[in-house]
C-alpha atoms as a PDB file:
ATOM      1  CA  UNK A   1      25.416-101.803  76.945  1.00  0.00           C
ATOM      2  CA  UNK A   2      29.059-102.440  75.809  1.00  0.00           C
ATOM      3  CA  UNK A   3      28.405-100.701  71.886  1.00  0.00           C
ATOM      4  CA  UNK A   4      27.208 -98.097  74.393  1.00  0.00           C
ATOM      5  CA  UNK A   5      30.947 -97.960  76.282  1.00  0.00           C
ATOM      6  CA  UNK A   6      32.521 -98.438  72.769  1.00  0.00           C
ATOM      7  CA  UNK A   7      30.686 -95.621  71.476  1.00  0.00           C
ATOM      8  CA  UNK A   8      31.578 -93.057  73.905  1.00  0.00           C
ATOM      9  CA  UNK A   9      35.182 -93.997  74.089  1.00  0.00           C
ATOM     10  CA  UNK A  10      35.816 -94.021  70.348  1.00  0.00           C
ATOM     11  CA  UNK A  11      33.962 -90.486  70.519  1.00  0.00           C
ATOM     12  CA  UNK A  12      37.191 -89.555  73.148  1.00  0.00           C
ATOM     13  CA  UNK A  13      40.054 -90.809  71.175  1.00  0.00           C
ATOM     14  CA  UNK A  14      43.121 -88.539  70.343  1.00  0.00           C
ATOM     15  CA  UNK A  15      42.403 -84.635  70.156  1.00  0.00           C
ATOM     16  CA  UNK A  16      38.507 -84.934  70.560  1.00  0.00           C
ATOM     17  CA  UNK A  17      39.550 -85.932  74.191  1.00  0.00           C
ATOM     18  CA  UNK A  18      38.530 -83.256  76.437  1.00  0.00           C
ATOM     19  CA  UNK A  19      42.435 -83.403  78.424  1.00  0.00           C
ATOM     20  CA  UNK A  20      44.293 -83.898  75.357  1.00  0.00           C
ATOM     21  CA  UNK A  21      47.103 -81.423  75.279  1.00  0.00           C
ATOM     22  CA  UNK A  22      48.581 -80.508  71.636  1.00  0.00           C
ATOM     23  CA  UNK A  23      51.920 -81.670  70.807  1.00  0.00           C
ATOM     24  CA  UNK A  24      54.875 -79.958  69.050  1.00  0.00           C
ATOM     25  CA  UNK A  25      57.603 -82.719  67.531  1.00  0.00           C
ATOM     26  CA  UNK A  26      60.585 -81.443  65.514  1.00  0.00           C
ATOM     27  CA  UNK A  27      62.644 -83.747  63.173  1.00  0.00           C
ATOM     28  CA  UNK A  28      66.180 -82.497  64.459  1.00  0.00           C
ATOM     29  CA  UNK A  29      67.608 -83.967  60.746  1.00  0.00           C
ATOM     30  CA  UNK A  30      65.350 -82.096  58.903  1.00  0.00           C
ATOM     31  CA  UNK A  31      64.064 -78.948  61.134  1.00  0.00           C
ATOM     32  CA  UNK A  32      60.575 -79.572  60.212  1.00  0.00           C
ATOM     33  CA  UNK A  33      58.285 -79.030  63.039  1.00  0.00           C
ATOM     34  CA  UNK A  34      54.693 -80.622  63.522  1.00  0.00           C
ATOM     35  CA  UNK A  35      51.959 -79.674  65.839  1.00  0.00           C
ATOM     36  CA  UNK A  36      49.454 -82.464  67.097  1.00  0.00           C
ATOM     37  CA  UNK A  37      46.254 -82.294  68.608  1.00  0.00           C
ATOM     38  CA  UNK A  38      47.071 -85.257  70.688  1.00  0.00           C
ATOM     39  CA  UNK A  39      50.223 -87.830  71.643  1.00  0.00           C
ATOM     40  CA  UNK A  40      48.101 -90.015  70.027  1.00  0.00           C
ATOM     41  CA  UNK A  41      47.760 -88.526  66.694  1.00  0.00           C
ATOM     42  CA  UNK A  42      51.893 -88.249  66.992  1.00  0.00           C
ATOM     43  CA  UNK A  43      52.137 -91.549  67.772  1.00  0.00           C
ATOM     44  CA  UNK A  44      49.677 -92.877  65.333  1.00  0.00           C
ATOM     45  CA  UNK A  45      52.137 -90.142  62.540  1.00  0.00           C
ATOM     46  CA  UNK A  46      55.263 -91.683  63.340  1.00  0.00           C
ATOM     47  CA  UNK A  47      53.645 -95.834  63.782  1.00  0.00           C
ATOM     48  CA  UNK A  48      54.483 -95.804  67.382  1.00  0.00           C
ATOM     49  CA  UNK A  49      52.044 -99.114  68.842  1.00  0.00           C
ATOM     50  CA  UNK A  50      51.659 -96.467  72.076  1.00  0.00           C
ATOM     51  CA  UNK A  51      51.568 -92.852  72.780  1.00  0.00           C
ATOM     52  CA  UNK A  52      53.604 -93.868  75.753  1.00  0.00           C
ATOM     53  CA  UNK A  53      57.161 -92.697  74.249  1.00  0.00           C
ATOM     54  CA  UNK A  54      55.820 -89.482  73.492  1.00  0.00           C
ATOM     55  CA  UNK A  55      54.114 -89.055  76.390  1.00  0.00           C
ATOM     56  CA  UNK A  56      56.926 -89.705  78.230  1.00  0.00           C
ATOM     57  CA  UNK A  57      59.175 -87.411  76.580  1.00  0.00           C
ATOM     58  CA  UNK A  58      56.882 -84.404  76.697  1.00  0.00           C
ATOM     59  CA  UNK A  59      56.768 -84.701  80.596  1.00  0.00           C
ATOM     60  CA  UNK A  60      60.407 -85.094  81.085  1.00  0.00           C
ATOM     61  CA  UNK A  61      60.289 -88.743  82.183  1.00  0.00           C
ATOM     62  CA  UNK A  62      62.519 -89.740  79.779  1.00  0.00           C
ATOM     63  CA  UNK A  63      65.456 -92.646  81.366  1.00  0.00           C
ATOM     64  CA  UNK A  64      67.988 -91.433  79.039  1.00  0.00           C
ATOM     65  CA  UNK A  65      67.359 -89.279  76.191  1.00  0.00           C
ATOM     66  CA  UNK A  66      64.693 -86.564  75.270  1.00  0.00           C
ATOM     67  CA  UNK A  67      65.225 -88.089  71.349  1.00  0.00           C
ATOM     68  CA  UNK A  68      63.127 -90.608  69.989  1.00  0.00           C
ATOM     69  CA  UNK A  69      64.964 -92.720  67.898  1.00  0.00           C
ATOM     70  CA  UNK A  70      67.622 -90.049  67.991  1.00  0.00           C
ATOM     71  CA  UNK A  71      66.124 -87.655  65.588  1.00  0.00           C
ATOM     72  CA  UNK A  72      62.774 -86.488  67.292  1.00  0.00           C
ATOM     73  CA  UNK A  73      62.095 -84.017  70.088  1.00  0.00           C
ATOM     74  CA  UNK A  74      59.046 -83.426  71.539  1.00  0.00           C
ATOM     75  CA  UNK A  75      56.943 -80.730  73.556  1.00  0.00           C
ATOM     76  CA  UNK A  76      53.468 -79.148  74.519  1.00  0.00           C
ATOM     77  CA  UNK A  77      52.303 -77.114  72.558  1.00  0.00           C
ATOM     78  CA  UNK A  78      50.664 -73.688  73.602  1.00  0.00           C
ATOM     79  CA  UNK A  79      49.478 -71.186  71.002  1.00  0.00           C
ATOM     80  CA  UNK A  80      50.478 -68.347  73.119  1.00  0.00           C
ATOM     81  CA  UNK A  81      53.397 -69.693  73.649  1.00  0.00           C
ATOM     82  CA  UNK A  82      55.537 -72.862  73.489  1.00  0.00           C
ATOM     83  CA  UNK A  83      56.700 -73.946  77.068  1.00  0.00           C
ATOM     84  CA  UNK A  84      58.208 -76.983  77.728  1.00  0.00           C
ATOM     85  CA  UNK A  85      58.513 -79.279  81.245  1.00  0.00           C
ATOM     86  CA  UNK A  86      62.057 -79.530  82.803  1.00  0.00           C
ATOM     87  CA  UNK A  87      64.000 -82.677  82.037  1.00  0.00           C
ATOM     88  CA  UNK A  88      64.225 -84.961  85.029  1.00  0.00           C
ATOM     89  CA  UNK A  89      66.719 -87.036  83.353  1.00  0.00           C
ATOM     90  CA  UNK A  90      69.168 -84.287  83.923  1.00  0.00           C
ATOM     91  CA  UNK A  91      68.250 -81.673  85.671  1.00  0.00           C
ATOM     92  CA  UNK A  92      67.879 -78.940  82.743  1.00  0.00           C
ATOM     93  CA  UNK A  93      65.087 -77.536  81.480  1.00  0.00           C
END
């Protein structure tokens, strides 16, 4: 029963999750952007031991900087179009 449980959630991880939502992260040094299929796979890019700061950052919850170690900025990522949650730190979106 538990290979069963392991089974189904290793089939779930990163972007073959049903919810995941892709991820756009530009290097603000460099310009380069990436897209993601998951905060996961960003997180798993940049060594991060949780997709937590991404996460975080892409919703707005950041406590007090949208930067990741001062040189990353994250988003979702729409094909149609790139839209991005209002910051909650400050106030601007």
């Amino acid at each position: 029963m538990k290979s069963i449980s392991i089974k189904i959630a290793q089939s779930k991880i990163g972007g073959k999750n049903p919810n995941a939502r892709k991820v756009k992260m530009t290097d603000i040094l460099t310009n380069e952007v990436l897209i993601f299929n998951s905060q996961q796979e960003c997180a798993d890019y940049l060594q991060l031991s949780s997709h937590m700061p991404v996460s975080r950052r892409c919703r707005g919850k950041c406590e007090n900087t949208k930067l990741l170690n001062d040189r990353y900025m994250f988003e979702y990522y729409n094909e149609k179009s790139v839209s991005t949650i209002p910051d909650e730190c400050t106030g601007v979106g």
